[in-house]
C-alpha atoms as a PDB file:
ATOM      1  CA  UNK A   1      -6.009  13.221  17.360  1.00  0.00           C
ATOM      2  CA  UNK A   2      -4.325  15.541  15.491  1.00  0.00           C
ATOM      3  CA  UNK A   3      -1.284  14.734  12.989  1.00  0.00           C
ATOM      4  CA  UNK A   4       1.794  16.701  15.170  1.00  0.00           C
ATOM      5  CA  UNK A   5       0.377  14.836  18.388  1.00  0.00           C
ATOM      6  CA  UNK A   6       0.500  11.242  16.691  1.00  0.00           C
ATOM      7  CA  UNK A   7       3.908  12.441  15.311  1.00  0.00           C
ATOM      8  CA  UNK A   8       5.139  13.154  18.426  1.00  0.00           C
ATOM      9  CA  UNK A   9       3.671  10.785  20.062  1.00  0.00           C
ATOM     10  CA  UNK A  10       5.529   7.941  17.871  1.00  0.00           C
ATOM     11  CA  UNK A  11       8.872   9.852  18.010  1.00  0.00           C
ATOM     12  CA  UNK A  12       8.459   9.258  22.226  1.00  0.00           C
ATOM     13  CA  UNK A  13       8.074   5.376  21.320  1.00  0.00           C
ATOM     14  CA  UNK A  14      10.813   4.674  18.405  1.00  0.00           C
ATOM     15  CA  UNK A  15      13.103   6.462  20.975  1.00  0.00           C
ATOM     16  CA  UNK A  16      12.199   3.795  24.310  1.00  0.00           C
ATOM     17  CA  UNK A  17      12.194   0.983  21.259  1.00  0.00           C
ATOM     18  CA  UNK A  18      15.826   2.037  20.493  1.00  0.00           C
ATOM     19  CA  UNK A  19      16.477   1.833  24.786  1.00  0.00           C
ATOM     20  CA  UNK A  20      14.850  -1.454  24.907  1.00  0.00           C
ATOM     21  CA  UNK A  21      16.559  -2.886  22.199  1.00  0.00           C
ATOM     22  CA  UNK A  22      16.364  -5.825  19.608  1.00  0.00           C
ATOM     23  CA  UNK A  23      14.306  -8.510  20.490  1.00  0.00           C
ATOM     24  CA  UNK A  24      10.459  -9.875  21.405  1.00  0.00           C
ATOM     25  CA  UNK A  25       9.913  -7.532  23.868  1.00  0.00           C
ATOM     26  CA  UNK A  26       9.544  -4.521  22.339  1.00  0.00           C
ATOM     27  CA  UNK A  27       6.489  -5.663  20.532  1.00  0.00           C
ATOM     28  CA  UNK A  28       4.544  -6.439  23.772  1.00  0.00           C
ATOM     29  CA  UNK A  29       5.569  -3.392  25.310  1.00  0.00           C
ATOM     30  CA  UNK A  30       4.732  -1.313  21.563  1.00  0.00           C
ATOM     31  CA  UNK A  31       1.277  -0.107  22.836  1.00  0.00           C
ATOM     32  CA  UNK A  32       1.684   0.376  26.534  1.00  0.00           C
ATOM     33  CA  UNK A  33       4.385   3.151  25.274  1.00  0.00           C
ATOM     34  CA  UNK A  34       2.547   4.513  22.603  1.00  0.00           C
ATOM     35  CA  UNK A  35      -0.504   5.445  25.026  1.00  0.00           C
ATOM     36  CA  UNK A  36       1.648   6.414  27.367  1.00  0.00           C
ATOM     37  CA  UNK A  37       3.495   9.332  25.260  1.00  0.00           C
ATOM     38  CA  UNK A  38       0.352   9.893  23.930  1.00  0.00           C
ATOM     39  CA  UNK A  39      -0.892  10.920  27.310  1.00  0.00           C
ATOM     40  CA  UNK A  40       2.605  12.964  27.880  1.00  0.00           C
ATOM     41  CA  UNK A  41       2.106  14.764  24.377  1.00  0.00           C
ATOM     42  CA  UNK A  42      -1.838  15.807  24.999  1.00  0.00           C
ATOM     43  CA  UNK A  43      -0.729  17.548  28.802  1.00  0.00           C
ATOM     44  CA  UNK A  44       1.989  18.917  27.467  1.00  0.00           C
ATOM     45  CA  UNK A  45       0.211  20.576  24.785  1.00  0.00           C
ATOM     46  CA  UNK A  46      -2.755  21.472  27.143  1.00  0.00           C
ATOM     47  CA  UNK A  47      -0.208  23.904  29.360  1.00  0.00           C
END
């Protein structure tokens, strides 16, 4: 994975963390988000 792609990827989740809030939740829903910006980042780079 490169570096900008994890960046960017983690900039995608603090900002839904900041929408969801304080709380417990977040920290279940931490790595659902993570791959899912992940995936966003990679096809957006890829076109």
């Amino acid at each position: 994975m490169a570096s900008c792609d994890f960046t960017a990827a983690i900039d995608l989740c603090a900002r839904e963390l900041r929408e969801i809030g304080d709380g417990v939740y977040w920290k279940y829903k931490l790595l659902e988000i993570l791959i899912k910006n992940y995936k966003t980042v990679i096809k957006s780079r890829e076109t």
